[in-house]
Protein backbone atom coordinates (compact mmCIF):
# COMPACT_ATOMS: atom_id res chain seq x y z
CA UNK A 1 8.59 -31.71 -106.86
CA UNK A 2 8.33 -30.22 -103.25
CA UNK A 3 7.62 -32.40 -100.43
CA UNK A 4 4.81 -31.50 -97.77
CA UNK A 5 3.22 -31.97 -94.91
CA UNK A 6 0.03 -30.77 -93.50
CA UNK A 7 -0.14 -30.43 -89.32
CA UNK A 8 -3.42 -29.31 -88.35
CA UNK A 9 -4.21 -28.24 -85.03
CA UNK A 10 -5.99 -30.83 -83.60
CA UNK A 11 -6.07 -33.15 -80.02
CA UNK A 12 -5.25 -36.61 -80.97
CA UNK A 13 -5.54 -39.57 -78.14
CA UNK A 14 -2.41 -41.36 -78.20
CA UNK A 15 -4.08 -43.33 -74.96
CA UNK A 16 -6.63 -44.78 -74.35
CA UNK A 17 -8.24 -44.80 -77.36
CA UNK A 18 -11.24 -47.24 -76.88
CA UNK A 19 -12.15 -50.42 -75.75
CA UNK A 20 -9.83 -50.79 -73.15
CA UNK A 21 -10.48 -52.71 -70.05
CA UNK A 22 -9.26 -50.22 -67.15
CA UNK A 23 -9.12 -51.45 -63.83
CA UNK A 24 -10.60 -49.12 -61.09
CA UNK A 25 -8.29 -47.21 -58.49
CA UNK A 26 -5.38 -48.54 -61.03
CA UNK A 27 -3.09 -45.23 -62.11
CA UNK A 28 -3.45 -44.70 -65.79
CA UNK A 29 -1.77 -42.27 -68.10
CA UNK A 30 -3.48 -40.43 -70.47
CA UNK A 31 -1.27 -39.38 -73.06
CA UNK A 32 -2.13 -37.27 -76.17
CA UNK A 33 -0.57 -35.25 -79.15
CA UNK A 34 -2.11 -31.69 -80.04
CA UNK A 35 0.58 -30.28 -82.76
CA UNK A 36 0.70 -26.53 -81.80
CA UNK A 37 -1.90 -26.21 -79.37
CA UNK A 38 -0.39 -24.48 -75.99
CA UNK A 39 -3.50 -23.28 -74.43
CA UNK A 40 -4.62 -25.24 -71.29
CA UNK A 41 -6.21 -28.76 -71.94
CA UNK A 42 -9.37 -29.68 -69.56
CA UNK A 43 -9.40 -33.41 -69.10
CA UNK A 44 -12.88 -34.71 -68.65
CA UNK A 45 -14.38 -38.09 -68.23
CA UNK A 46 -17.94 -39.91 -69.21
CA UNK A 47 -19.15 -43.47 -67.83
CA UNK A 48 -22.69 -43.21 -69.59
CA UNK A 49 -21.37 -42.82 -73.43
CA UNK A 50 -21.25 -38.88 -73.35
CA UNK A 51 -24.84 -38.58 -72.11
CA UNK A 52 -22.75 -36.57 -69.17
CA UNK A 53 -19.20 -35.66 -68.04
CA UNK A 54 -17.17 -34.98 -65.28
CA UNK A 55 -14.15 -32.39 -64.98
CA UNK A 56 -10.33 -34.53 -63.69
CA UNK A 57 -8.61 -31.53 -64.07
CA UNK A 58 -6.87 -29.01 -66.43
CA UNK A 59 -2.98 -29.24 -67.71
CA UNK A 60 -1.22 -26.78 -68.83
CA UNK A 61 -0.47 -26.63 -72.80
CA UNK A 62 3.36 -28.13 -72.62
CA UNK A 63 2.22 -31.28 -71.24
CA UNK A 64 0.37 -34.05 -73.08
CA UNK A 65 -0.09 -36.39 -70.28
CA UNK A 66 -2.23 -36.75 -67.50
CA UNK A 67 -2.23 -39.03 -64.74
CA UNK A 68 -5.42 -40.87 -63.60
CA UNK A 69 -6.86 -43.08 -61.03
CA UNK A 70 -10.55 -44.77 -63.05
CA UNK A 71 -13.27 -44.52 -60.16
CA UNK A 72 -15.64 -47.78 -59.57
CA UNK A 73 -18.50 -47.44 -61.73
């Protein structure tokens, strides 16, 4: 028997992941995993359940955080 594991290349929230209760102007960290993806990730944000979003920023491919201040909504 040889043991295996499959890693696809795909972004994975870590944080948040939905239903938390952010509180606005409060720094948050988005944090995610994205197993051999080194391209540039471009953070974006919706407050009308993906009917629209807005660009926070881009990060380069060796990070997997982002820090973030939630507007007042």
């Amino acid at each position: 028997m040889i043991p295996y594991v499959i890693i696809t290349d795909e972004i994975d929230v870590i944080y948040p992941r939905g239903g938390e209760s952010l509180v606005p102007s409060v720094e948050e960290i988005i944090r995610w995993d994205a197993h051999g993806n080194q391209g540039n990730f471009l953070i974006e944000f919706s407050d009308d359940n993906g009917a629209s979003w807005s660009t926070l920023g881009s990060v380069s491919g060796n990070n997997r955080s982002y820090n973030w201040n939630p507007p007042v909504t």
